[in-house]
Protein backbone atom coordinates (compact mmCIF):
# COMPACT_ATOMS: atom_id res chain seq x y z
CA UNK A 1 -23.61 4.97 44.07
CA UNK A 2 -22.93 3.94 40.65
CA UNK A 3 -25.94 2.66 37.99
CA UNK A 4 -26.45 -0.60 36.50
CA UNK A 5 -27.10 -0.13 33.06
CA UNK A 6 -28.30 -1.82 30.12
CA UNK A 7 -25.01 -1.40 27.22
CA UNK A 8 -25.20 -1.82 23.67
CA UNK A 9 -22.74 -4.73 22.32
CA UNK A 10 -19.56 -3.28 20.79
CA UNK A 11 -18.51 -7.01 20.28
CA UNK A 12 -18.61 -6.82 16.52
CA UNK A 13 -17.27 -9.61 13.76
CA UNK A 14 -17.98 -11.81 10.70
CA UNK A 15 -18.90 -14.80 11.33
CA UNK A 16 -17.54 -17.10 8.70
CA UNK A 17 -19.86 -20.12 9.64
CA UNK A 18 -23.16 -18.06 8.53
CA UNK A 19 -20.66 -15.34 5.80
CA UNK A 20 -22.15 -12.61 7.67
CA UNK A 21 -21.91 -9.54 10.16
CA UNK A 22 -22.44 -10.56 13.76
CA UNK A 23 -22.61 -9.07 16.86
CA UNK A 24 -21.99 -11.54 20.44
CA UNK A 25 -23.86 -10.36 23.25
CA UNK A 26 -22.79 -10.48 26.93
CA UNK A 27 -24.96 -10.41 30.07
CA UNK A 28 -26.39 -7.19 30.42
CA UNK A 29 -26.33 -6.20 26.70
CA UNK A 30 -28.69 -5.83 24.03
CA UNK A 31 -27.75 -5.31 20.56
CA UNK A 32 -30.53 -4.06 17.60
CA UNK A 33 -29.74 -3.67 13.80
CA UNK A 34 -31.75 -2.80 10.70
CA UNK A 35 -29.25 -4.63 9.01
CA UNK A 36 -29.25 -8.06 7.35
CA UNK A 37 -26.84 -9.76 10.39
CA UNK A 38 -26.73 -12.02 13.24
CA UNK A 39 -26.99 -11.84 17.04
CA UNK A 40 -25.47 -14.04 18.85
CA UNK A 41 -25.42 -15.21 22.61
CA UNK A 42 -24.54 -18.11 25.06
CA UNK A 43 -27.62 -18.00 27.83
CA UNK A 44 -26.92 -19.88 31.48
CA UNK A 45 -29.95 -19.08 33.84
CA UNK A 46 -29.93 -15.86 31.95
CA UNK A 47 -32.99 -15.12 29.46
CA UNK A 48 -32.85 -13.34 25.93
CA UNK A 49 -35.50 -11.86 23.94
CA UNK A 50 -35.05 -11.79 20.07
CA UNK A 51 -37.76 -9.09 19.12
CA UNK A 52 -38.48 -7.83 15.88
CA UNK A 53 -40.58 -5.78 13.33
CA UNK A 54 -42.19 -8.85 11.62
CA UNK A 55 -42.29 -6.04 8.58
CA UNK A 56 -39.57 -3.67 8.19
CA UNK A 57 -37.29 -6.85 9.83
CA UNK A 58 -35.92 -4.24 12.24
CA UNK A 59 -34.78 -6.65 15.03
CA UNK A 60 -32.50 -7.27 18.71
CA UNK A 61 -31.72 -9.13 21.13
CA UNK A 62 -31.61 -8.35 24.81
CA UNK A 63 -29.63 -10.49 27.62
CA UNK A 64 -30.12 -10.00 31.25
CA UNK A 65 -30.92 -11.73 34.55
CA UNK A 66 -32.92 -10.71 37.52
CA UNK A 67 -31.02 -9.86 40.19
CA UNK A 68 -31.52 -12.68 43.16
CA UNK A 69 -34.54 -11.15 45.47
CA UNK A 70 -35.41 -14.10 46.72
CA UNK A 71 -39.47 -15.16 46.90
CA UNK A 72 -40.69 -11.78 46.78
CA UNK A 73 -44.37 -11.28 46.65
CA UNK A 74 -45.48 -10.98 42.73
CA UNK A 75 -48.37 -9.28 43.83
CA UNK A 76 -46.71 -6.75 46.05
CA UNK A 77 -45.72 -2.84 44.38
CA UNK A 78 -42.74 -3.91 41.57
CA UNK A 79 -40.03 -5.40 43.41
CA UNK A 80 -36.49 -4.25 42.88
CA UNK A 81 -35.80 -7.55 40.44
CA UNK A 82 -38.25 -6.82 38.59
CA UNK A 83 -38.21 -3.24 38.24
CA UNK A 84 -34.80 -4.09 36.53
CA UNK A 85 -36.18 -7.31 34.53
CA UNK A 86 -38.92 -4.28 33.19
CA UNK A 87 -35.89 -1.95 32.45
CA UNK A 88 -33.44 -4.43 30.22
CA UNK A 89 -36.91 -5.48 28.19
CA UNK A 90 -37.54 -1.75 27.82
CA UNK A 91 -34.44 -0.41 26.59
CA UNK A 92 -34.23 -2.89 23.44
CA UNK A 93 -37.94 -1.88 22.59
CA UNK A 94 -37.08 1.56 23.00
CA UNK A 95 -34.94 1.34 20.61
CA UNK A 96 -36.37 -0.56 18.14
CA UNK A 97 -38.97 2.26 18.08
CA UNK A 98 -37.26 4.82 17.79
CA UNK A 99 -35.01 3.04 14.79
CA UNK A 100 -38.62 2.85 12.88
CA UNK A 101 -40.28 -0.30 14.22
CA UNK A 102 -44.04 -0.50 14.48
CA UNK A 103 -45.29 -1.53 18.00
CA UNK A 104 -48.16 -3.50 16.37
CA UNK A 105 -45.78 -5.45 14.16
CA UNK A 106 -43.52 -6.43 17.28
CA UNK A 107 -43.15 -10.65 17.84
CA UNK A 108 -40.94 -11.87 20.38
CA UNK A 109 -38.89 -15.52 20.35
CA UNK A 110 -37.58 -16.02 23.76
CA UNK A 111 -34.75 -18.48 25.38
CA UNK A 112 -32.96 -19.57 28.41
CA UNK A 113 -33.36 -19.18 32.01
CA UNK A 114 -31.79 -22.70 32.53
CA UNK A 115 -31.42 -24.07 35.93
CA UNK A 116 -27.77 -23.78 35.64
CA UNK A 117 -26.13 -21.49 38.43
CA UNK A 118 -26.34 -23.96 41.48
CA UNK A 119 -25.34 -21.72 44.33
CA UNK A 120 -28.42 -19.64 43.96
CA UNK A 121 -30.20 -20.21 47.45
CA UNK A 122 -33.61 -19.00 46.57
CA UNK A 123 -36.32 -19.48 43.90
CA UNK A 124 -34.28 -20.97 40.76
CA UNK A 125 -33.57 -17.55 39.03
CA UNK A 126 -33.59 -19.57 35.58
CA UNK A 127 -37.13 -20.17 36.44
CA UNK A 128 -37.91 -16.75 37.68
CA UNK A 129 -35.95 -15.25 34.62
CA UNK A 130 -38.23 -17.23 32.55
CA UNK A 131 -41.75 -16.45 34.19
CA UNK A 132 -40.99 -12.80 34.07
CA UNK A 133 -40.20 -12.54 30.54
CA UNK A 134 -43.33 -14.52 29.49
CA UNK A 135 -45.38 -12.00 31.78
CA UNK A 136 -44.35 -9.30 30.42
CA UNK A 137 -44.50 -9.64 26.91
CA UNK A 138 -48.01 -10.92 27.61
CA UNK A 139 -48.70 -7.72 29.59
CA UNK A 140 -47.33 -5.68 26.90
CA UNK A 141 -49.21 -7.60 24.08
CA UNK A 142 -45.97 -8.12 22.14
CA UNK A 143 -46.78 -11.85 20.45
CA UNK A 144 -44.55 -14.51 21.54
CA UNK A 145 -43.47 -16.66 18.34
CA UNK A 146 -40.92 -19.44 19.30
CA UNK A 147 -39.60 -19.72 22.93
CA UNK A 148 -37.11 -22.45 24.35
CA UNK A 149 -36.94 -21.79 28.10
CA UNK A 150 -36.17 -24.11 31.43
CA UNK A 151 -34.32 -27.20 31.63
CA UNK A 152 -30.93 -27.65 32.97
CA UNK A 153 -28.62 -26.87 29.68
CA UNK A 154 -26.97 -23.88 28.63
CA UNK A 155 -28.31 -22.53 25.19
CA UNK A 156 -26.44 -21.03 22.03
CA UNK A 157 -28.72 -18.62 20.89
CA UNK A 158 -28.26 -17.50 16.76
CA UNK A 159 -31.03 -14.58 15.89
CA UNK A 160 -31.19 -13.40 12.47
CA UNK A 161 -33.89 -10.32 12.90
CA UNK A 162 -33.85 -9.20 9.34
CA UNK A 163 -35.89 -13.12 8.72
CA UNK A 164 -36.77 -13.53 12.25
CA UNK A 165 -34.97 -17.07 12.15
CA UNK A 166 -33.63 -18.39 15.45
CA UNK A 167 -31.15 -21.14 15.94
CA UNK A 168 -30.48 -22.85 19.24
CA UNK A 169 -28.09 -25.48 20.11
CA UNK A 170 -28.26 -26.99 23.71
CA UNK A 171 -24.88 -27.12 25.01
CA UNK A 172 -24.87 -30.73 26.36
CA UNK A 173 -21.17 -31.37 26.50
CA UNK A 174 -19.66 -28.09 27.17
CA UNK A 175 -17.74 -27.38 30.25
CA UNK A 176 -19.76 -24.81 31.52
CA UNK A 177 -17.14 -23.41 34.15
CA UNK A 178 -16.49 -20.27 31.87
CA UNK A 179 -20.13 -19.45 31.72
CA UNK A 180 -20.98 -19.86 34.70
CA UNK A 181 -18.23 -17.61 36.57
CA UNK A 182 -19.53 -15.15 33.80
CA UNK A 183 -22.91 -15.53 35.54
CA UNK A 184 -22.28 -15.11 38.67
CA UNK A 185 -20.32 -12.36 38.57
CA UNK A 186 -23.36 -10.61 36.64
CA UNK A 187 -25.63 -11.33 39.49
CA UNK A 188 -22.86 -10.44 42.04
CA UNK A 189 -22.93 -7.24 40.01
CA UNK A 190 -26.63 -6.75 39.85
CA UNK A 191 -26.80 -6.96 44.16
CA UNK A 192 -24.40 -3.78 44.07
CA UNK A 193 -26.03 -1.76 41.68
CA UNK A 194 -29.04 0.37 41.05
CA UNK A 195 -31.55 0.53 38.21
CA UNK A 196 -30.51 3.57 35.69
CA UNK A 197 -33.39 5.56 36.01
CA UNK A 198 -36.91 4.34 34.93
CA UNK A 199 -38.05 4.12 31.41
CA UNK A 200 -41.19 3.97 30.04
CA UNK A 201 -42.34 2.39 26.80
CA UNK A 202 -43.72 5.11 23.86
C-alpha cells in the first residue's frame, strides 16, 4: 500500500511580473524559503496556508485538500480526513522550525476552499477545507492575520514570506476546466492512499 505524502515544490522560476525567484505550488505541496521570493498557487476547493516568522521572515506555503469523508462526526476520535488535513499543516511547520523559525512569532494568512468541485456528493469539501484550517490554527495558537476563504471562485494566491504580503486575485473569468480535473484527480488520489506516518509538532 503506497503513502500519500506531503512533497516539497521542485517547480522553480523567475517570475518576471514581480523580478523575482518563485516557486508554483501544486495540490499536495508545500514549499518554505528563508529567501526573499514568492510562492505561488491557484486554489479550487483546495485551502493554503501562507505561514511565517513575523521576525526572521522565514515563511511557506502549504496546499492540500481533505480527502472526501463525508459528514463524519467532528467530535468523534480524528477521522481519517482530518488526520491528513493535521499532517499537510504539520509538515510546513515542521519545517519552518527546524529552518530557525520561532513558534511564538508564527502568523498564518489563509485562502481558498471555494465551492468549486461540483461532483462532490457530501459536505462541500471547500467548506470543510476551510473550517478545518481555521480550527486548527486556533487550536495550535498560531495567529491568523489575513484569510480569504468560501465563495464560489477559484483564487490566485501570491505569498511573499520574507514581508508577509499576500496577493489574491479571484479568478472570475477563467475557464476553470484545467483546475478542476487537477482537483479531482487529487481527491481521487487522496481515497487511495494512506497518511505517511504521523507527525507531531516540536
Amino acid at each position: 500500500m503506497s503513502m500519500l505524502e506531503e512533497e516539497i515544490s521542485t517547480t522553480l522560476y523567475f517570475d518576471r511580473t514581480f523580478d523575482c525567484n518563485a516557486a508554483k505550488i501544486s495540490p499536495g505541496e508545500y514549499y518554505f524559503t528563508k529567501q526573499d521570493m514568492l510562492i505561488v498557487t491557484v486554489l479550487g476547493s483546495c485551502v493554503s496556508a501562507c505561514i511565517r516568522d513575523s521576525i526572521s521572515g522565514i515563511g511557506g506555503m502549504n496546499h492540500f485538500m481533505l480527502p472526501d469523508g463525508g459528514n463524519a462526526d467532528k467530535d468523534s476520535p480524528v477521522s481519517e480526513s482530518m488526520r491528513y488535513g493535521t499532517y499537510a499543516m504539520e509538515v510546513l511547520i515542521n519545517q519552518l522550525l527546524k529552518n530557525g523559525a520561532k513558534r511564538e512569532n508564527l502568523e498564518a494568512k489563509i485562502f481558498g476552499g471555494g465551492n468549486v468541485l461540483r461532483s462532490f456528493t457530501t459536505t462541500n469539501v471547500g467548506d470543510r477545507n476551510a473550517d478545518f484550517v481555521r480550527r486548527f490554527l486556533k487550536e495550535e495558537r498560531i495567529r491568523v492575520t489575513g484569510e480569504d476563504l468560501n465563495d464560489i471562485y477559484p483564487r490566485k494566491v501570491y505569498f511573499f514570506p520574507k514581508t508577509g504580503k499576500v496577493l489574491v486575485k479571484k479568478l472570475k473569468q477563467l475557464n476553470n476546466y484545467t483546475l478542476v480535473k487537477r482537483e479531482e484527480a487529487y481527491a481521487s488520489k487522496l481515497k487511495t492512499n494512506d497518511v505517511a506516518g504521523d507527525v507531531e509538532l516540536f
